[in-house]
PDB file of N, CA and C in Angstrom:
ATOM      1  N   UNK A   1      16.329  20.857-200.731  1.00  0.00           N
ATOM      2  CA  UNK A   1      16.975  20.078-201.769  1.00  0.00           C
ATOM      3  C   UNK A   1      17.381  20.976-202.945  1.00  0.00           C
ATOM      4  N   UNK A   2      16.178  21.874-203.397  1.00  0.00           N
ATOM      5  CA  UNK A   2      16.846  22.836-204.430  1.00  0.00           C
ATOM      6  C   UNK A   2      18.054  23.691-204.353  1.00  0.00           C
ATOM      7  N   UNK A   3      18.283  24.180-202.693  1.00  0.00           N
ATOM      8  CA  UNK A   3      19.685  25.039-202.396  1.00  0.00           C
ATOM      9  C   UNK A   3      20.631  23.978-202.665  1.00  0.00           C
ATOM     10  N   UNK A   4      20.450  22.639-202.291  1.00  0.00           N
ATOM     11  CA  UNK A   4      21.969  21.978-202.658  1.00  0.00           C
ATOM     12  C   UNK A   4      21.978  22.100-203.855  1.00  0.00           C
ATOM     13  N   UNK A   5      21.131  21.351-204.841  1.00  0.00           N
ATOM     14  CA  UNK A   5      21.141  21.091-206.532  1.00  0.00           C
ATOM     15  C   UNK A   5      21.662  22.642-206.730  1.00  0.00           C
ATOM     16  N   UNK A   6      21.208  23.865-206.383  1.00  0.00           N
ATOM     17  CA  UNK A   6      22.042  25.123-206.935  1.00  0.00           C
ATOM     18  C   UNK A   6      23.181  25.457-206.602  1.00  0.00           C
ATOM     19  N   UNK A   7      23.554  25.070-205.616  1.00  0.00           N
ATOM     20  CA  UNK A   7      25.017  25.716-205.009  1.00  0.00           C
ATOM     21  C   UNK A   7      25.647  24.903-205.719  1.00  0.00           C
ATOM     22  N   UNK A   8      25.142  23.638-206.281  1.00  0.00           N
ATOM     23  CA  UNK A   8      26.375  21.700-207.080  1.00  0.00           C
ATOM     24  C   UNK A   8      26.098  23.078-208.766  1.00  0.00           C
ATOM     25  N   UNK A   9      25.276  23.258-209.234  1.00  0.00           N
ATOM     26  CA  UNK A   9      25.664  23.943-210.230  1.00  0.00           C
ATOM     27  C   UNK A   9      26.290  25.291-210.374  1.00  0.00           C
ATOM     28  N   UNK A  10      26.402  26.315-209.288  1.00  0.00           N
ATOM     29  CA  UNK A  10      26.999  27.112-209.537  1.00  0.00           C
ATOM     30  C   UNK A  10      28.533  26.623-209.405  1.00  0.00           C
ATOM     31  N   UNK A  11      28.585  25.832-208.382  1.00  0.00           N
ATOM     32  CA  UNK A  11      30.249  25.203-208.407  1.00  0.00           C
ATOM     33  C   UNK A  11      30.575  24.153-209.449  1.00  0.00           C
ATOM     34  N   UNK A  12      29.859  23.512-209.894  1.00  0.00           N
ATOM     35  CA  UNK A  12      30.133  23.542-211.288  1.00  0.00           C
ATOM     36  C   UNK A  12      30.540  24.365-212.697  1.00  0.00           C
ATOM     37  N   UNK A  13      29.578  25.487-213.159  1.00  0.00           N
ATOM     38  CA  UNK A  13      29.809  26.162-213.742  1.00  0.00           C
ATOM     39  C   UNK A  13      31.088  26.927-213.338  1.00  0.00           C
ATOM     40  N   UNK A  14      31.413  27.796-212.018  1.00  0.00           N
ATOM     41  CA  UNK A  14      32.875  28.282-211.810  1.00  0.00           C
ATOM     42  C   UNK A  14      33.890  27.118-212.090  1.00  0.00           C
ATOM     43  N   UNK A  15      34.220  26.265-211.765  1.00  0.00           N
ATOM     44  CA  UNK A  15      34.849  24.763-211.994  1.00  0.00           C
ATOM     45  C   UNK A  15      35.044  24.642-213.459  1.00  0.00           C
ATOM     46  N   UNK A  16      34.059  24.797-214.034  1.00  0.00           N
ATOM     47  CA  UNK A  16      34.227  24.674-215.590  1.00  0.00           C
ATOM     48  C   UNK A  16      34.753  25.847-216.212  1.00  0.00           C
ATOM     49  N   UNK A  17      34.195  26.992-215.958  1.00  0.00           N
ATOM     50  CA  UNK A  17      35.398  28.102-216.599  1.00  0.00           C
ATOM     51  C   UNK A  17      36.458  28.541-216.025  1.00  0.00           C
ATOM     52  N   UNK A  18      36.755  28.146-214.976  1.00  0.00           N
ATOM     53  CA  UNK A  18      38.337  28.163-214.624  1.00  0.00           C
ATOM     54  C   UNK A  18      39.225  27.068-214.982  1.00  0.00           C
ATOM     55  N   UNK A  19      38.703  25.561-215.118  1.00  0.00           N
ATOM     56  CA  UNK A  19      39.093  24.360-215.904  1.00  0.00           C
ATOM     57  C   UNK A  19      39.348  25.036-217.537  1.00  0.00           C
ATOM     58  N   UNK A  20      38.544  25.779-218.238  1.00  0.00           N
ATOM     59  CA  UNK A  20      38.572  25.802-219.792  1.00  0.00           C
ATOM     60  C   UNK A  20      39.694  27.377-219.722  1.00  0.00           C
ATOM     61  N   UNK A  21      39.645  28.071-218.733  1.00  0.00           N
ATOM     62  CA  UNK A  21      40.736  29.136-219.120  1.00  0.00           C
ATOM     63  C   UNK A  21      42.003  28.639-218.380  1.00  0.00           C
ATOM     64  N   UNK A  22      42.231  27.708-218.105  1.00  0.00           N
ATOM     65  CA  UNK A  22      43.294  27.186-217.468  1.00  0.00           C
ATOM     66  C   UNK A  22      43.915  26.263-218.431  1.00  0.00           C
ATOM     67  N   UNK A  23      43.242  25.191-219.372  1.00  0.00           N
ATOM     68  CA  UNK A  23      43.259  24.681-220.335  1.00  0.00           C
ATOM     69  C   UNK A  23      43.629  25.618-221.812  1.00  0.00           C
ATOM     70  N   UNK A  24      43.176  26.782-221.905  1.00  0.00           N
ATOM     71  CA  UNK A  24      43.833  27.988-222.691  1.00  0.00           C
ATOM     72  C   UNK A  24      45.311  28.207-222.270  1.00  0.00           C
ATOM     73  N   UNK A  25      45.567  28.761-221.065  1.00  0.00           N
ATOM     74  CA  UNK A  25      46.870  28.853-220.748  1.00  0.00           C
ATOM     75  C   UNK A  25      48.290  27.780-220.910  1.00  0.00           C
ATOM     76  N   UNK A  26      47.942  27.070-220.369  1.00  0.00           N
ATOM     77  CA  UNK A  26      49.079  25.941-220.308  1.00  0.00           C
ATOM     78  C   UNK A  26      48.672  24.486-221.341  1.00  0.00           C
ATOM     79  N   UNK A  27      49.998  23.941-221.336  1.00  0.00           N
ATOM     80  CA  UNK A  27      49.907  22.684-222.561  1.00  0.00           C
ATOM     81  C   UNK A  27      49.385  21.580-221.028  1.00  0.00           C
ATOM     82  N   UNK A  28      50.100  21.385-219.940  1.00  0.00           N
ATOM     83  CA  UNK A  28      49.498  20.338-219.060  1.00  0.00           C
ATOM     84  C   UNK A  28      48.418  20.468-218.570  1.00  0.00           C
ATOM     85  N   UNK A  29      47.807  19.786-218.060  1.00  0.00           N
ATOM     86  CA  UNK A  29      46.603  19.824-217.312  1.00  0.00           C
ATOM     87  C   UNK A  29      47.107  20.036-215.969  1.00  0.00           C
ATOM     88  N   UNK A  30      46.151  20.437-214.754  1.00  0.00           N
ATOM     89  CA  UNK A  30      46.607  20.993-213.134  1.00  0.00           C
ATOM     90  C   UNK A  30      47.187  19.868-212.478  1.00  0.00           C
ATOM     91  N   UNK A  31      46.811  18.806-213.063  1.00  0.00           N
ATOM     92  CA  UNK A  31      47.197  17.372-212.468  1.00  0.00           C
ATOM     93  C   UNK A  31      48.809  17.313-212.782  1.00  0.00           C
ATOM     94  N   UNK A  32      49.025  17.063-214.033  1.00  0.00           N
ATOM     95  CA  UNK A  32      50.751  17.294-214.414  1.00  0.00           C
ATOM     96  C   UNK A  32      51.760  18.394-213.556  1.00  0.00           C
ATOM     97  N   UNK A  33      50.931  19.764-213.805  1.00  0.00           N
ATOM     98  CA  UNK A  33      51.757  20.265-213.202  1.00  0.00           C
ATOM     99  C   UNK A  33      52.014  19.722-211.746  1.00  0.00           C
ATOM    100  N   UNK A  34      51.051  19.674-210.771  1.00  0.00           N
ATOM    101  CA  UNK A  34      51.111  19.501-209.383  1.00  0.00           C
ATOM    102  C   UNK A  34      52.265  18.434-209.075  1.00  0.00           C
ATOM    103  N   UNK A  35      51.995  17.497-209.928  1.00  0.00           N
ATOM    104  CA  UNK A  35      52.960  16.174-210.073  1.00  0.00           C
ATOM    105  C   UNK A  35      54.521  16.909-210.208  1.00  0.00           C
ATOM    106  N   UNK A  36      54.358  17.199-210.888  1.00  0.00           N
ATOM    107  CA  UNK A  36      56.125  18.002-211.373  1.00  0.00           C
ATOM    108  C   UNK A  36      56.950  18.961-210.789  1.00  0.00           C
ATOM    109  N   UNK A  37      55.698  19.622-210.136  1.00  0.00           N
ATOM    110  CA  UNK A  37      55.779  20.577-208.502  1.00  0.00           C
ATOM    111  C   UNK A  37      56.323  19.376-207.568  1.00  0.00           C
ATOM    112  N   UNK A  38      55.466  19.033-207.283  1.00  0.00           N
ATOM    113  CA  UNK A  38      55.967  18.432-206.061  1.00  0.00           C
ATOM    114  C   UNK A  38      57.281  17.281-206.024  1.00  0.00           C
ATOM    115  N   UNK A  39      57.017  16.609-207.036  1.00  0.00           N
ATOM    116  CA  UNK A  39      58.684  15.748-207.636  1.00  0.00           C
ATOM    117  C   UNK A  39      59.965  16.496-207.786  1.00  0.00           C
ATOM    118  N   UNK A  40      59.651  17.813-208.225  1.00  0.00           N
ATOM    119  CA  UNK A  40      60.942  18.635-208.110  1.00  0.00           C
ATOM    120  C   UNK A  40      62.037  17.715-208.445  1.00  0.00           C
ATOM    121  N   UNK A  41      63.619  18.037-207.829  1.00  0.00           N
ATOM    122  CA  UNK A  41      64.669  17.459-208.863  1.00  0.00           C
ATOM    123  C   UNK A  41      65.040  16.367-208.397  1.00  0.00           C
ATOM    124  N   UNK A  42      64.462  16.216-207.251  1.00  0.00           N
ATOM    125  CA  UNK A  42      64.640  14.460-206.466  1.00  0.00           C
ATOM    126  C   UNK A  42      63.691  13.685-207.684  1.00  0.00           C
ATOM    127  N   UNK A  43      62.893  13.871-208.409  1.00  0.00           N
ATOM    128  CA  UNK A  43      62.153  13.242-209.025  1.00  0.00           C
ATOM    129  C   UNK A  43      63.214  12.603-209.844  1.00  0.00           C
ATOM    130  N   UNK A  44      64.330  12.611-210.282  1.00  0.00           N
ATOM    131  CA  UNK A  44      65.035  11.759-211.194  1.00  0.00           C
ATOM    132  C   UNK A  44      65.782  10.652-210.363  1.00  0.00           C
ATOM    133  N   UNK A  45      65.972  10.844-208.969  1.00  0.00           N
ATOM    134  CA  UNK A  45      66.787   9.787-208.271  1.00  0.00           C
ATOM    135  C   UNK A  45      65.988   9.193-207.807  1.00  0.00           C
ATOM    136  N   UNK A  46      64.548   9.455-208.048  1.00  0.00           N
ATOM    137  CA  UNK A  46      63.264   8.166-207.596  1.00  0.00           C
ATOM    138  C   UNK A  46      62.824   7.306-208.279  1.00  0.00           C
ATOM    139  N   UNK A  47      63.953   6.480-209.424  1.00  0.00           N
ATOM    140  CA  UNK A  47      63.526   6.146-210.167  1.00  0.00           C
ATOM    141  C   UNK A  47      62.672   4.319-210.047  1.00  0.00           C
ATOM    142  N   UNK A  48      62.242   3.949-210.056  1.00  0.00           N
ATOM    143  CA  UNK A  48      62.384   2.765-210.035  1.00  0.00           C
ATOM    144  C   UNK A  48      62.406   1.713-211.108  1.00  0.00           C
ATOM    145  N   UNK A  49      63.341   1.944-212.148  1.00  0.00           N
ATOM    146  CA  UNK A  49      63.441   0.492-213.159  1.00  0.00           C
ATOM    147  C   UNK A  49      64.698  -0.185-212.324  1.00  0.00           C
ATOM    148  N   UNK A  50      64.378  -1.631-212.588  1.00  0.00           N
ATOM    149  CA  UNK A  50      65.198  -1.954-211.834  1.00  0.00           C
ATOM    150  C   UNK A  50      66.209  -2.753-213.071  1.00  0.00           C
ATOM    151  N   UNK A  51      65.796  -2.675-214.487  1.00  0.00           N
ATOM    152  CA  UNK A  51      66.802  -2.990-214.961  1.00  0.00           C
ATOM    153  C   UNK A  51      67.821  -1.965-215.255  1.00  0.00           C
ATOM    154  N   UNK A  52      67.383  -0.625-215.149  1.00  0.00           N
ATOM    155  CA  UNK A  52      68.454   0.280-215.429  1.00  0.00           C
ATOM    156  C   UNK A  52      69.510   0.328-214.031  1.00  0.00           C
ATOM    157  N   UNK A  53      69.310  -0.011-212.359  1.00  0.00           N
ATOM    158  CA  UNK A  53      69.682  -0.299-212.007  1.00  0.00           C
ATOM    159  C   UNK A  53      70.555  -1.104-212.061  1.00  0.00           C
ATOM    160  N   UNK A  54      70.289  -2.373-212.492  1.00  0.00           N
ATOM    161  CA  UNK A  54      70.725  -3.851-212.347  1.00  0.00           C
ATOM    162  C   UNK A  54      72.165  -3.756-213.278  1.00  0.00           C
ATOM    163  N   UNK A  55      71.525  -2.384-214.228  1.00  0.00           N
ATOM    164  CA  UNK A  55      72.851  -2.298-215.424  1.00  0.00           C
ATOM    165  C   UNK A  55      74.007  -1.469-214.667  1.00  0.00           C
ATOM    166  N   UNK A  56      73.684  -0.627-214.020  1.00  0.00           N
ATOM    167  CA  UNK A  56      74.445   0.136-213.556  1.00  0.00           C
ATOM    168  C   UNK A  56      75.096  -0.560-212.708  1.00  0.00           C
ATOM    169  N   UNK A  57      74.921  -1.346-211.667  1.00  0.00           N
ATOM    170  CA  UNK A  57      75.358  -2.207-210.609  1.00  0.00           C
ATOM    171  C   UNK A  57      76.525  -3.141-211.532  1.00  0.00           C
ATOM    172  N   UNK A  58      76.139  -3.536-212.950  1.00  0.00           N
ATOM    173  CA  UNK A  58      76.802  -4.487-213.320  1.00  0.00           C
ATOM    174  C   UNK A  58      76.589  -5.645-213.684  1.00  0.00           C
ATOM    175  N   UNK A  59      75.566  -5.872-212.982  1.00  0.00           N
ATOM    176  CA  UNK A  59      74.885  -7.649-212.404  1.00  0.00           C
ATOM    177  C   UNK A  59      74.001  -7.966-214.412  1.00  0.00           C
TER     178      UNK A  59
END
């Protein structure tokens, strides 16, 4: 039981100072970026309001 409880805190502690020098570097958090990665420039034609639609259509 003690090897798990140590290996959950050493991966914690690495986790936490790569979280706080990562948090130094950039204004987003890893979550934002990944999001913005992967949405790339299709991310603007995925939009879904459907009143900005509805305007565009006319209706």
């Amino acid at each position: 039981m003690f090897k798990y409880l140590f290996i959950l805190a050493i991966g914690v502690a690495i986790g936490y100072g790569y979280g706080w020098k990562d948090a130094q570097e950039n204004d987003k958090n890893v979550a934002e970026r990944v999001v913005d990665r992967i949405g790339g420039e299709t991310r603007e034609r995925m939009g879904n309001d459907v009143d900005k639609r509805m305007a565009a259509e006319g209706k």
